[in-house]
N, C-alpha and C. Protein backbone atom coordinates (compact mmCIF):
# COMPACT_ATOMS: atom_id res chain seq x y z
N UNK A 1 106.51 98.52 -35.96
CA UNK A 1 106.23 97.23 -36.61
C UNK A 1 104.76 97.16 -37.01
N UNK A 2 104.54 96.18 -38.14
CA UNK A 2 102.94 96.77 -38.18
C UNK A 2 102.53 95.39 -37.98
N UNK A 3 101.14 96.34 -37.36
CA UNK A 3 100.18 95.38 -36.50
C UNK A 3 100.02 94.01 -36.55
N UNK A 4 99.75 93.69 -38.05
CA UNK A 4 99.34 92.81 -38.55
C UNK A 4 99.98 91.47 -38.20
N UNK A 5 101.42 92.33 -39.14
CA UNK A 5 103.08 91.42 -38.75
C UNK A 5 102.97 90.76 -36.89
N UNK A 6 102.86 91.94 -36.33
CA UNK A 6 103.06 91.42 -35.06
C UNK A 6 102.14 90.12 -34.41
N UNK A 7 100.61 90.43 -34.66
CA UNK A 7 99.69 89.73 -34.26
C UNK A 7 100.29 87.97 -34.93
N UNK A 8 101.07 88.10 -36.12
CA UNK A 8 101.22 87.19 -37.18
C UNK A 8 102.04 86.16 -35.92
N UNK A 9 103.13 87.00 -35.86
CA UNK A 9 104.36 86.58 -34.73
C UNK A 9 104.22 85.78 -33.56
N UNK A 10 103.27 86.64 -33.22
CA UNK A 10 102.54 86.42 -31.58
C UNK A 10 102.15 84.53 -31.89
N UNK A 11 100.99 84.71 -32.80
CA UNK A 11 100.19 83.57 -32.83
C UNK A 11 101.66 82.01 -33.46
N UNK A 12 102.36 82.39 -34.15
CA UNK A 12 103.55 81.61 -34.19
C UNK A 12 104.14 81.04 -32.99
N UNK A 13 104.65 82.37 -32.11
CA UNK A 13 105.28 81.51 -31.09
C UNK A 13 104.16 80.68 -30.21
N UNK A 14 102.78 81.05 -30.54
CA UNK A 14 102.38 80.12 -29.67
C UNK A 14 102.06 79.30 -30.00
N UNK A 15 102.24 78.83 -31.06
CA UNK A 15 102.13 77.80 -31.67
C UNK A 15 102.98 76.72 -31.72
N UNK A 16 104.20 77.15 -31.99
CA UNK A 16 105.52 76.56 -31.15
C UNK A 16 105.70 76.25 -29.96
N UNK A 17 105.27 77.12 -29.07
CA UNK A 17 105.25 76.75 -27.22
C UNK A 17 103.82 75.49 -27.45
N UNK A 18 102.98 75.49 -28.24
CA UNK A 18 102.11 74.26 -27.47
C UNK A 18 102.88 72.52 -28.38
N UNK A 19 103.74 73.11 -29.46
CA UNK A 19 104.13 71.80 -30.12
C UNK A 19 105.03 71.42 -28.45
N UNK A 20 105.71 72.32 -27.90
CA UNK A 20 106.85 71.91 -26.72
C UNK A 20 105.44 71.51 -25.58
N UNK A 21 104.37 71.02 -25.70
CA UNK A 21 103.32 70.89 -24.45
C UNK A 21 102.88 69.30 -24.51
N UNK A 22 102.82 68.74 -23.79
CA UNK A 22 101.43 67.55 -23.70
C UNK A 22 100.76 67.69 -23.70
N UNK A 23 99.65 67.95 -24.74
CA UNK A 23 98.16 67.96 -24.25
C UNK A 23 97.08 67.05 -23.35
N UNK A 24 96.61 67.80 -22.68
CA UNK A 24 95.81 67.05 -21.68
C UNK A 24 94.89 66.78 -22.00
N UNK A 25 94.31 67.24 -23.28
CA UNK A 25 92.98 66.70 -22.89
C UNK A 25 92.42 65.51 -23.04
N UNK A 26 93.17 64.62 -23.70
CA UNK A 26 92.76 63.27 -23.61
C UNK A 26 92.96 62.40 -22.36
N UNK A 27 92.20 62.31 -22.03
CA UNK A 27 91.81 61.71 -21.09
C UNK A 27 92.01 59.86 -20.83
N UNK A 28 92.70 58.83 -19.60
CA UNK A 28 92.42 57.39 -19.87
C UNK A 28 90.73 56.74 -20.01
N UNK A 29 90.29 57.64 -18.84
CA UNK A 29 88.70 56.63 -18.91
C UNK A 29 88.03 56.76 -20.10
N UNK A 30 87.76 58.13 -20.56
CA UNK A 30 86.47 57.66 -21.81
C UNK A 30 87.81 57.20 -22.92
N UNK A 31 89.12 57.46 -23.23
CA UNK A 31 89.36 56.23 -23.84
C UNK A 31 89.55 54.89 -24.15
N UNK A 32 89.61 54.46 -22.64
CA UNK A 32 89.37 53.17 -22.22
C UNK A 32 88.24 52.74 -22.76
N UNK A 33 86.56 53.50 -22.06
CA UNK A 33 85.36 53.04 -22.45
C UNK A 33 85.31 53.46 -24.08
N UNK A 34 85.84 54.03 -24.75
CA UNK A 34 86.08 53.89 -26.24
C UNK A 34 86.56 52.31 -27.02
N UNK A 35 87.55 52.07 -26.49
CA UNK A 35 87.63 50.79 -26.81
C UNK A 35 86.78 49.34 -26.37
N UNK A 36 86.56 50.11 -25.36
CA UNK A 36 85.44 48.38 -24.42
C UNK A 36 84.27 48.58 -25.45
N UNK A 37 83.92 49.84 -25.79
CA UNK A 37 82.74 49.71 -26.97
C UNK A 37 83.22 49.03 -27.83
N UNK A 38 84.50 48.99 -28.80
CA UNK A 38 84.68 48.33 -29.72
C UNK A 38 84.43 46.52 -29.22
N UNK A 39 84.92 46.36 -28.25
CA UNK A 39 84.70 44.87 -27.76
C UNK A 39 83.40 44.83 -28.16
N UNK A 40 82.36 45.54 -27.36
CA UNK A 40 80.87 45.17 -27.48
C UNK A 40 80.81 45.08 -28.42
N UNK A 41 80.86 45.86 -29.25
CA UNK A 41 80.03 45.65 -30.98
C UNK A 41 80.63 44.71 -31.49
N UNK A 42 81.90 43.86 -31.30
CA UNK A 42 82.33 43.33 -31.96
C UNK A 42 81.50 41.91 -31.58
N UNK A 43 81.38 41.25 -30.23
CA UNK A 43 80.88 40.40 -29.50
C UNK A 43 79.39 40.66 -30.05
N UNK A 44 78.73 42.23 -30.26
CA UNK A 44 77.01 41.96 -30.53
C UNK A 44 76.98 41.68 -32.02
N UNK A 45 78.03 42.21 -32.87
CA UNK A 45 77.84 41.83 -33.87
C UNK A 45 77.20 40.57 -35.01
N UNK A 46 75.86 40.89 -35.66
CA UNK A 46 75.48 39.45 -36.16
C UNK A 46 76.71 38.55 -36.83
N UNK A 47 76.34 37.27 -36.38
CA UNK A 47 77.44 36.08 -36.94
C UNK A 47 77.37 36.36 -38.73
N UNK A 48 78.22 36.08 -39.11
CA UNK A 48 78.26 36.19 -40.94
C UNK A 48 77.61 37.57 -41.07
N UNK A 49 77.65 38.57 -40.65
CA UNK A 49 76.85 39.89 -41.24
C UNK A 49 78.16 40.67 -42.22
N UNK A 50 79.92 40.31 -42.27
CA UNK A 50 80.43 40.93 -43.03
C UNK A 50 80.05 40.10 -44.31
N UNK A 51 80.38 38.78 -44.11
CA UNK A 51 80.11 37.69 -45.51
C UNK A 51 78.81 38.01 -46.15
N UNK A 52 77.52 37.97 -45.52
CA UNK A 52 76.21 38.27 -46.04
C UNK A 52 75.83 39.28 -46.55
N UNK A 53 76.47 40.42 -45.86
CA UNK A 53 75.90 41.57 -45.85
C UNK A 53 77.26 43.00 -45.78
N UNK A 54 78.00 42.89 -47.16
CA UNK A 54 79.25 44.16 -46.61
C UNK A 54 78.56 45.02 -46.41
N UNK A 55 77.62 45.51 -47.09
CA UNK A 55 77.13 46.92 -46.91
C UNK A 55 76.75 47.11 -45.13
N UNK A 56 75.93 46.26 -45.03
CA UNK A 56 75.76 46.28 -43.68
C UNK A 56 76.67 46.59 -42.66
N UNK A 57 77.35 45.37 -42.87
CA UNK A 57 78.84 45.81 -42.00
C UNK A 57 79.71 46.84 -42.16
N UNK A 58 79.60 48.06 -43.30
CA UNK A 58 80.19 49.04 -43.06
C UNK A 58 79.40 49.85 -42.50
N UNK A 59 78.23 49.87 -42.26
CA UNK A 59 77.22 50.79 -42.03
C UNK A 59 77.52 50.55 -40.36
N UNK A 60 76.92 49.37 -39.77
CA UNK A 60 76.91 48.67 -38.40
C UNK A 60 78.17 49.91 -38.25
N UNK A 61 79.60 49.08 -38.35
CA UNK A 61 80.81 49.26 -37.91
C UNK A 61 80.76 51.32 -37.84
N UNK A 62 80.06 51.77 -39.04
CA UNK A 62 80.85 53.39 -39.18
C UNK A 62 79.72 53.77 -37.88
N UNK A 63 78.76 53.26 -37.55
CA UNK A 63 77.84 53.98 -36.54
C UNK A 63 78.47 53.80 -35.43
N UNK A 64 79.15 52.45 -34.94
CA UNK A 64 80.07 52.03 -33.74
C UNK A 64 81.30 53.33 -33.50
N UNK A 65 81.84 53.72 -34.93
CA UNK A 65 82.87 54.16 -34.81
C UNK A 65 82.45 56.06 -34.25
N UNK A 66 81.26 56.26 -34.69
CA UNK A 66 80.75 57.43 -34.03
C UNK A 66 80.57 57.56 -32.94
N UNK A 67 79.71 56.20 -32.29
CA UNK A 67 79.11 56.38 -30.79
C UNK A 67 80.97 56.47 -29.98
N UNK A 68 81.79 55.69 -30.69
CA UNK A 68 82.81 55.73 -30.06
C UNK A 68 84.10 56.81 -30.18
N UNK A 69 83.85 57.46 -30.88
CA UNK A 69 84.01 58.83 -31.05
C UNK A 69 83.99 59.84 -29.98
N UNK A 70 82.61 59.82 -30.02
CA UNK A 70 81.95 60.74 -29.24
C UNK A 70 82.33 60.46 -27.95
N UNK A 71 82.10 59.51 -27.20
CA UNK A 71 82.34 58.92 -26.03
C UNK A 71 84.27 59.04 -25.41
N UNK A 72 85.15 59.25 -26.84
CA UNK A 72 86.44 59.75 -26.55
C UNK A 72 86.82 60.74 -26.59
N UNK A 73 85.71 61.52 -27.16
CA UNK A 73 86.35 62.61 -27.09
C UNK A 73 85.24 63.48 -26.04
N UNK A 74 84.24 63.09 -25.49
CA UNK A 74 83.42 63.41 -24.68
C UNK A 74 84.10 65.09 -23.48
N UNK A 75 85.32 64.47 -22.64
CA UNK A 75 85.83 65.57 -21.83
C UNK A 75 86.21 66.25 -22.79
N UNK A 76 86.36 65.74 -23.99
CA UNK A 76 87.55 67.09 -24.80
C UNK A 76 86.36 68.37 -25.32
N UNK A 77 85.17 67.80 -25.22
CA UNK A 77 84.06 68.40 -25.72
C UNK A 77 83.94 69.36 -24.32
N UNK A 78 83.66 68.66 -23.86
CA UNK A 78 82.91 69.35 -22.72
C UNK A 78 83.96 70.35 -21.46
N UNK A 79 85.54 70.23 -21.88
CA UNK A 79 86.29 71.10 -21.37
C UNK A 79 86.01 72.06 -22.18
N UNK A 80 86.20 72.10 -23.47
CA UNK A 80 86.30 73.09 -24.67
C UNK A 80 85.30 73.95 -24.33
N UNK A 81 84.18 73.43 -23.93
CA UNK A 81 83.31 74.20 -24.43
C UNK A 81 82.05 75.22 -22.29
N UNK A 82 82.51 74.55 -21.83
CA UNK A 82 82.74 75.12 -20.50
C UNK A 82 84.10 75.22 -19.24
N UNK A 83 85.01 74.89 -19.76
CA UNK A 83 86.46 75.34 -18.77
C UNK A 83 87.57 75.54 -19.17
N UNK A 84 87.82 75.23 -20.91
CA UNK A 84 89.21 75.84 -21.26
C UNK A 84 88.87 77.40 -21.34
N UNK A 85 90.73 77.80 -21.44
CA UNK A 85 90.71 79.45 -21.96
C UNK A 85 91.14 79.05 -23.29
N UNK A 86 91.03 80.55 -23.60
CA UNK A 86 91.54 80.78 -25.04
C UNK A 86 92.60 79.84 -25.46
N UNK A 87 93.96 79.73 -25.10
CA UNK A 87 95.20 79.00 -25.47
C UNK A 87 94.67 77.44 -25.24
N UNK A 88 93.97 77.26 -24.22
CA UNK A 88 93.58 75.82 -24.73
C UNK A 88 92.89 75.31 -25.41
N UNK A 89 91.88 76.20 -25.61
CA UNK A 89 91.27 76.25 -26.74
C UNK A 89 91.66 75.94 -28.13
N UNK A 90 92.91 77.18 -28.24
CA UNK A 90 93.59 76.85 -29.13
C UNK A 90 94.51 75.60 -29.63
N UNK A 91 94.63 75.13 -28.32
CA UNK A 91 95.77 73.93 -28.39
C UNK A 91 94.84 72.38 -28.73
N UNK A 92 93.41 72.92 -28.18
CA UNK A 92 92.69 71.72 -28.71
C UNK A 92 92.58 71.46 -30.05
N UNK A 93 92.10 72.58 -30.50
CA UNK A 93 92.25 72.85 -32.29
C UNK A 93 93.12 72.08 -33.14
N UNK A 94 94.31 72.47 -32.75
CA UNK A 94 95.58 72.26 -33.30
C UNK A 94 95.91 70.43 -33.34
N UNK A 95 95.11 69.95 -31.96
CA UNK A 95 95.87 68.93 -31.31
C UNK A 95 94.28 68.30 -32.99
N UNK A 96 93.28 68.07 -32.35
CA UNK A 96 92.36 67.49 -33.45
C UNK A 96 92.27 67.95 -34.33
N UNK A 97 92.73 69.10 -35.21
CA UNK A 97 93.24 69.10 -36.62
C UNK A 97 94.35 68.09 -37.27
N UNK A 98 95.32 68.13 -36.26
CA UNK A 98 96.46 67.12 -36.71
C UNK A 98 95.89 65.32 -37.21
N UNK A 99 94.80 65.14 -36.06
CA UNK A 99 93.89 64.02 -35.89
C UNK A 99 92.90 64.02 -37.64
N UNK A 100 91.95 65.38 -37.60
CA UNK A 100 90.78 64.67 -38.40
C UNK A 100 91.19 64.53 -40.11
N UNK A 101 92.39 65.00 -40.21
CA UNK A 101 92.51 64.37 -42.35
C UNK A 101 92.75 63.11 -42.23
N UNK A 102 93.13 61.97 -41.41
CA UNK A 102 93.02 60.80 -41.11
C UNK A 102 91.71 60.24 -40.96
N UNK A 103 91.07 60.85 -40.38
CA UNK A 103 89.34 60.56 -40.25
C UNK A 103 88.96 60.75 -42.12
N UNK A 104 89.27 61.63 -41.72
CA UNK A 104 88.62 62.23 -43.28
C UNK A 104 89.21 61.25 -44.40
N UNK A 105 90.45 61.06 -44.43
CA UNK A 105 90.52 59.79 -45.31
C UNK A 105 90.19 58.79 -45.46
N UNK A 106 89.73 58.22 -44.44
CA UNK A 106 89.16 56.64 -43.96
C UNK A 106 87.37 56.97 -44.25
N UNK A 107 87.14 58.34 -43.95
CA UNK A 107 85.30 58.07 -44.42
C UNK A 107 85.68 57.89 -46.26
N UNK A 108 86.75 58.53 -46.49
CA UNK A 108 86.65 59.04 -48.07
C UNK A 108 86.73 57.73 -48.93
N UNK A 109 87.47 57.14 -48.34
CA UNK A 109 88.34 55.34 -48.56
C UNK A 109 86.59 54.91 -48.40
N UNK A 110 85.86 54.87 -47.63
CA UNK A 110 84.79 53.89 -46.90
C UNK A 110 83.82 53.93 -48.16
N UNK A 111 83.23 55.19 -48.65
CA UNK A 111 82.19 55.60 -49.75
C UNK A 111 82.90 55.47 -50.79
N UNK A 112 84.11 55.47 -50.89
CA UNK A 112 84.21 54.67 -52.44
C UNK A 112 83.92 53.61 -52.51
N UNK A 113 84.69 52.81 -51.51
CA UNK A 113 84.99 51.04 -51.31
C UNK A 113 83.55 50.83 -51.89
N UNK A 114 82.31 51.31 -51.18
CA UNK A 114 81.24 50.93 -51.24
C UNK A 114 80.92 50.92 -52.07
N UNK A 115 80.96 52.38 -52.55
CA UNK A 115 80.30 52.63 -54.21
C UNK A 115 80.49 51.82 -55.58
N UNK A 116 82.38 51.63 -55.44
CA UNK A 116 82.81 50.87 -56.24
C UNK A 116 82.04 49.36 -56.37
N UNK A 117 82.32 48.80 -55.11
CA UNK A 117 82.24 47.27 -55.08
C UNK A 117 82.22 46.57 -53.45
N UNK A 118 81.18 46.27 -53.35
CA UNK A 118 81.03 45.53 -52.07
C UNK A 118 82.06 44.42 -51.95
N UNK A 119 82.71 43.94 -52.86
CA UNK A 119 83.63 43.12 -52.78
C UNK A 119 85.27 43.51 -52.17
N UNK A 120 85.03 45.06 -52.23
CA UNK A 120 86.08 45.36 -51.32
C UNK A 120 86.46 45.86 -49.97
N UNK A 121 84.97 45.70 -49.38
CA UNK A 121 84.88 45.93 -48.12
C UNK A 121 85.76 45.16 -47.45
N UNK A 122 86.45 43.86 -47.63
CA UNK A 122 87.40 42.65 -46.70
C UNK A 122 88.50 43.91 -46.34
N UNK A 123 88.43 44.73 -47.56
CA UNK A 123 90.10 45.64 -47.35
C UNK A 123 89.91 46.52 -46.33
N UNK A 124 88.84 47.11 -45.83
CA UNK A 124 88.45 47.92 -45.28
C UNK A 124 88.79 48.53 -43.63
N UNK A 125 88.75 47.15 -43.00
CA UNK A 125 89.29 47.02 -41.77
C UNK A 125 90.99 47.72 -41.49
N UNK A 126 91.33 46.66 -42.47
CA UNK A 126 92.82 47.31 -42.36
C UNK A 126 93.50 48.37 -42.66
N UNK A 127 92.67 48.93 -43.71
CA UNK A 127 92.65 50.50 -44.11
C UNK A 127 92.33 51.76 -43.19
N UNK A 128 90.91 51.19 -42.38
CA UNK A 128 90.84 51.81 -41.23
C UNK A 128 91.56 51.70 -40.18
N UNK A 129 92.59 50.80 -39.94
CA UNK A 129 93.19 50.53 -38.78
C UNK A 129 94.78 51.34 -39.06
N UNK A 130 95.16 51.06 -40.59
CA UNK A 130 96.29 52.27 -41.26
C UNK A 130 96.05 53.48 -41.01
N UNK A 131 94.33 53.93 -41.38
CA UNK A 131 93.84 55.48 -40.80
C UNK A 131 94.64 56.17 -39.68
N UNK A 132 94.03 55.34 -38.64
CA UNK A 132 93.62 55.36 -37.54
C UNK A 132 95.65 55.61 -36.88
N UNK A 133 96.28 55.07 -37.66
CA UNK A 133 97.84 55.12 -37.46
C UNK A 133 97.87 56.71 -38.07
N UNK A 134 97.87 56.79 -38.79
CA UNK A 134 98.27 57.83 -39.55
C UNK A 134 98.27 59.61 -38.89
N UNK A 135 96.40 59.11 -38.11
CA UNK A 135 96.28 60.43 -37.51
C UNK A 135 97.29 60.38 -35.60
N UNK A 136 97.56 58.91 -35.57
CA UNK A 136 98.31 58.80 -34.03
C UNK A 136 99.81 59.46 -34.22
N UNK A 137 100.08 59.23 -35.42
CA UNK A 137 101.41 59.98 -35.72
C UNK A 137 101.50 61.49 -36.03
N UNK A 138 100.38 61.86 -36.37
CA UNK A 138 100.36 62.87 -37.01
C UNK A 138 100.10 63.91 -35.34
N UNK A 139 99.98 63.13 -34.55
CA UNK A 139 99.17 64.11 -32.95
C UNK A 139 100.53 63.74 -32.37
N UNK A 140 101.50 63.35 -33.23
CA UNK A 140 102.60 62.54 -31.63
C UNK A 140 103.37 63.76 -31.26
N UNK A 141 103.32 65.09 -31.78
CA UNK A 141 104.68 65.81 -31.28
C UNK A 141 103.64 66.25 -30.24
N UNK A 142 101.97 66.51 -29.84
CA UNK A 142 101.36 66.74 -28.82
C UNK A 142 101.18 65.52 -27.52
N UNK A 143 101.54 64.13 -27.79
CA UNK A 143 101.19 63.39 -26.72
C UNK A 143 102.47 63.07 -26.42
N UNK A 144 101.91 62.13 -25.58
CA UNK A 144 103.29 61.13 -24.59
C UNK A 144 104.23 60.63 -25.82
N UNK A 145 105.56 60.38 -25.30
CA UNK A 145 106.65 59.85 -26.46
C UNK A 145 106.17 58.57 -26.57
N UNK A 146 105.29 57.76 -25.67
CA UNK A 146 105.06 56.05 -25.87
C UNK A 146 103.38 56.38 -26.92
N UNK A 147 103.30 57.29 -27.32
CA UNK A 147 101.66 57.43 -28.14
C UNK A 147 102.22 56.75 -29.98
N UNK A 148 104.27 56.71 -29.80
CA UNK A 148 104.39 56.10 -30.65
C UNK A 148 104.39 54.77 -31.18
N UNK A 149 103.72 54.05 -29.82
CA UNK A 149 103.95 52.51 -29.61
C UNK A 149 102.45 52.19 -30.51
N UNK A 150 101.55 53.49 -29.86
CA UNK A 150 100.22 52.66 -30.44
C UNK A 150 100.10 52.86 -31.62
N UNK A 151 101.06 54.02 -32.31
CA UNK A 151 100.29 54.37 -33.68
C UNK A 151 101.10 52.98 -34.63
N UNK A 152 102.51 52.13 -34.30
CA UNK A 152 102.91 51.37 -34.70
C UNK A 152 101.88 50.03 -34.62
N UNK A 153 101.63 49.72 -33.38
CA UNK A 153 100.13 48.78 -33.36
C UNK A 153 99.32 49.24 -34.44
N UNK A 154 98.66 50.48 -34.79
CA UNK A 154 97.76 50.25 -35.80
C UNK A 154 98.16 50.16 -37.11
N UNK A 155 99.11 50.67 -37.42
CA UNK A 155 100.20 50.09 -38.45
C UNK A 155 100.41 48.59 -38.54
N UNK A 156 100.70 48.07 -37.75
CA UNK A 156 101.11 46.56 -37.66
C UNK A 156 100.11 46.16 -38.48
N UNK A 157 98.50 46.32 -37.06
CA UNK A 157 96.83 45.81 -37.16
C UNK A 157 96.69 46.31 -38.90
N UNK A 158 96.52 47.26 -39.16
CA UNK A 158 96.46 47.48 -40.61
C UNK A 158 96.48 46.40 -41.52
N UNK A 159 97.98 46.38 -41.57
CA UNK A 159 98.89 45.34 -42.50
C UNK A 159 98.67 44.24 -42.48
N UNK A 160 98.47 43.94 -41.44
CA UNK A 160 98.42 42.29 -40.86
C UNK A 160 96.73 41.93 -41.90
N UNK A 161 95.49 43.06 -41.20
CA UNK A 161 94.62 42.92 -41.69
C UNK A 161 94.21 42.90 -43.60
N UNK A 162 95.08 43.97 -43.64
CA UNK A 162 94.80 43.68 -45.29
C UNK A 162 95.69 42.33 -46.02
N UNK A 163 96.30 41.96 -45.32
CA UNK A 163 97.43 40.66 -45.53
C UNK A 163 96.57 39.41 -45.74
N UNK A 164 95.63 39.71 -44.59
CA UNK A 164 94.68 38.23 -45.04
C UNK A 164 93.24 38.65 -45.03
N UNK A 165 92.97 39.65 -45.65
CA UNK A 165 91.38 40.36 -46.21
C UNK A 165 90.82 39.27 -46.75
N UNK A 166 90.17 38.73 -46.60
CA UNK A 166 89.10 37.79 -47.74
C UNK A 166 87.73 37.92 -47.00
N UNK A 167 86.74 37.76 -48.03
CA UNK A 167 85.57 38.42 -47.87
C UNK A 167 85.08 36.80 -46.87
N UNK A 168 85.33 35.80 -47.09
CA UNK A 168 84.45 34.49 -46.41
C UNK A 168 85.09 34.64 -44.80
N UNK A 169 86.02 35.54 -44.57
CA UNK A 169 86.81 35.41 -42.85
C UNK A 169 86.54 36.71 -42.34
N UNK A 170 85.94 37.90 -43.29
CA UNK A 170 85.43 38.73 -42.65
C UNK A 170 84.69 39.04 -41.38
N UNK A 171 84.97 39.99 -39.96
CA UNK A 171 85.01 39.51 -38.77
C UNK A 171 84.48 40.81 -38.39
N UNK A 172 83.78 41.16 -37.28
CA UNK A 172 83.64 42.16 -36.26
C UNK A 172 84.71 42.30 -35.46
N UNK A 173 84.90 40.51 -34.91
CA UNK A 173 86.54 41.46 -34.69
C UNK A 173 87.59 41.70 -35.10
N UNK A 174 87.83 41.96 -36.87
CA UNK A 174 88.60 42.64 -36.94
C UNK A 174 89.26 44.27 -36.84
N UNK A 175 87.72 45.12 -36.88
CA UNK A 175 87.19 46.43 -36.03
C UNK A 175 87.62 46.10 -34.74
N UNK A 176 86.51 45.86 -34.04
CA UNK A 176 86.36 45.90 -32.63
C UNK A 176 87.73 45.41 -32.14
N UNK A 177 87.88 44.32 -32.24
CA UNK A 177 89.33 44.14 -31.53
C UNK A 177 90.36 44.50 -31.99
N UNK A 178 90.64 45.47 -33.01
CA UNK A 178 92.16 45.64 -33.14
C UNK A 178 92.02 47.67 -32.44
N UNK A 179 90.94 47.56 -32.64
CA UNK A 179 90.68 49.17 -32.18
C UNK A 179 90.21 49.06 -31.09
N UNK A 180 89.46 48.10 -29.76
CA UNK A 180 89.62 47.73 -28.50
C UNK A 180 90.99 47.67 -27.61
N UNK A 181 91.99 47.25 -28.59
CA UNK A 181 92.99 46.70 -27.89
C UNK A 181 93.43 48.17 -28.25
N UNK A 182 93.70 48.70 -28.96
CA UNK A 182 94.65 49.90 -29.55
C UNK A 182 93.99 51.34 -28.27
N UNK A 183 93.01 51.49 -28.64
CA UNK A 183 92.56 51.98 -27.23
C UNK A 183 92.75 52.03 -26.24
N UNK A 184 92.79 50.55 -25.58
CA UNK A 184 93.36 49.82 -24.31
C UNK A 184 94.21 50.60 -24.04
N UNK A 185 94.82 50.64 -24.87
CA UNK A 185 97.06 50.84 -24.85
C UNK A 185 97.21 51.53 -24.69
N UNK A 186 95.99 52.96 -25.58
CA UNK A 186 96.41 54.55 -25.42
C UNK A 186 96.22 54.89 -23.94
N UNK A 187 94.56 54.25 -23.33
CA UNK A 187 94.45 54.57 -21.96
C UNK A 187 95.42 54.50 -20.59
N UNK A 188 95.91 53.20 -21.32
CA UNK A 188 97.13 52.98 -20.41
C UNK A 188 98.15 54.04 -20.74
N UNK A 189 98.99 54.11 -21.66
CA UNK A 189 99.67 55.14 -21.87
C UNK A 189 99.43 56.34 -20.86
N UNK A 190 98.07 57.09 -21.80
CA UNK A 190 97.89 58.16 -20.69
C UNK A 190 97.58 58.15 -19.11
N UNK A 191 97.54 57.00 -18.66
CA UNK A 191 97.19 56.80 -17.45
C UNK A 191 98.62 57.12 -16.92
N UNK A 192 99.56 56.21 -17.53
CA UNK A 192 101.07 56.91 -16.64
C UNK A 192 101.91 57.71 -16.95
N UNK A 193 101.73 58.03 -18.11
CA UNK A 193 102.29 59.58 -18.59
C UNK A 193 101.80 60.97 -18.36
N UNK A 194 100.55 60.73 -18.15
CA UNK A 194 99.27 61.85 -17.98
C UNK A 194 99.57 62.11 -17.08
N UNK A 195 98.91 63.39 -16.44
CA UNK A 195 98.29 63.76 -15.04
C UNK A 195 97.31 63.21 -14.76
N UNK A 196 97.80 62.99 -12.92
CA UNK A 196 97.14 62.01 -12.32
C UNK A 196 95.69 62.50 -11.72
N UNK A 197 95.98 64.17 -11.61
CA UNK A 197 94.37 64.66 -11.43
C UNK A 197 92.96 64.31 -12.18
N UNK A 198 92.03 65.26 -11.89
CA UNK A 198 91.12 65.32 -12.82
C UNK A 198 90.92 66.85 -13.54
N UNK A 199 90.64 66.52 -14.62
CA UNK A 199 89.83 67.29 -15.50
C UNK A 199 89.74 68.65 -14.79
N UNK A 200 88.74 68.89 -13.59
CA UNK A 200 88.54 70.04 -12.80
C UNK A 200 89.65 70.12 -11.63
N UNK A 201 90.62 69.38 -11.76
CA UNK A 201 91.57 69.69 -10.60
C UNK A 201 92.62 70.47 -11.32
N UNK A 202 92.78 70.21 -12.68
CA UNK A 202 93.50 70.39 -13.33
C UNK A 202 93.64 71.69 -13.50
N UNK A 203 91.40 72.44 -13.92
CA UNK A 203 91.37 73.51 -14.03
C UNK A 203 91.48 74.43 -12.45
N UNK A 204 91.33 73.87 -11.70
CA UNK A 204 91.43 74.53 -10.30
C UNK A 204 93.00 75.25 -10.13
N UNK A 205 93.64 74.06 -10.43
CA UNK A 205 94.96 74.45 -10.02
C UNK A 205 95.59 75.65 -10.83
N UNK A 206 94.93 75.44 -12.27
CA UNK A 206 95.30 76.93 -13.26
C UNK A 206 94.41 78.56 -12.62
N UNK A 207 93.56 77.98 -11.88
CA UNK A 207 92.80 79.51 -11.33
C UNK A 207 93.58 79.21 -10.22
N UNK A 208 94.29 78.70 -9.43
CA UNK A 208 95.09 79.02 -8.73
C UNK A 208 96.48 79.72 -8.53
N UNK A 209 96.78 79.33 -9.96
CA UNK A 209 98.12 80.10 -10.15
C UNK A 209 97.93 81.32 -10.61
């Protein structure tokens, strides 16, 4: 058989054995503290800063959405990059590829909105909150079967939000709290679907076997 073919094969079935996996690496706490950030910013947020100021408020909101980023995906970083092996490695890949063309659509959506017309920032929220569905569905054959509850919440949050977009009711919490609460839900989720270890118990127990 030639080489090539085979190596081709190999990397298939394992690709297939991790769609049949849960991935672990998401973690409840830093997604929990992912969403309690959205609370904060939404609560520090200046009063009237979407009405006064859209630009602002997409700017404010896309920096929130980084620090809170980072902060969720924090263990996934820091397994990757000192305690997975190779295959989890791989399975991380796979799992946040499925995740970032959803990202990537919602920055792409964000710099037009802007460019076009500050007047369409009201839409914005709910577009990001459709995003934000899009990539939960797109990760569901890797998480818990209830990861389909939340990506329907941001679906709902979406809709609901672009349903009554107007630029004078424009809100922090329409960010912060629909992506606070959506958070919430995932943490919970993984809290009772997940493993109940940690992170390094997790990896202990694999150098154990």
């Amino acid at each position: 058989m030639d080489l090539s073919r085979a190596l081709a094969d190999i990397a298939a079935i394992h690709q297939q054995m991790a769609k049949g996996e849960i991935y672990r690496g998401y973690r409840p706490l830093p997604i929990a503290a992912s969403g309690l950030i959205g609370f904060a910013a939404a609560w520090l947020q200046a009063p009237g800063l979407g009405r006064s100021d859209p630009v602002g408020f997409v700017l404010y909101w896309s920096a929130i959405a980084a620090l809170a980023g980072f902060v969720g995906a924090s263990e996934i970083i820091h397994n990757y990059v000192v305690h997975d092996d190779v295959a989890a490695r791989r399975q991380t890949r796979q799992v946040v590829g499925q995740f970032l063309p959803s990202v990537l659509a919602g920055a792409i959506i964000t710099a037009s909105f802007v460019r076009l017309s500050a007047a369409l920032v009201p839409l914005l929220p709910g577009l990001w909150a459709i995003c934000f569905g899009i990539g939960t569905f797109a990760s569901r054959p890797y998480l818990p079967r209830a990861s389909t509850i939340i990506a329907v919440f941001y679906y709902a949050a979406g809709v609901a939000l672009l349903w009554n977009a107007r630029a004078e009711a424009l809100s922090g919490w329409w960010v912060g709290g629909t992506f606070g609460v959506g958070q919430l839900m995932a943490a919970i989720v993984l809290h009772l679907q997940g493993p109940r270890g940690t992170a390094k118990g997790d990896h202990d127990q694999k150098k154990e076997d």
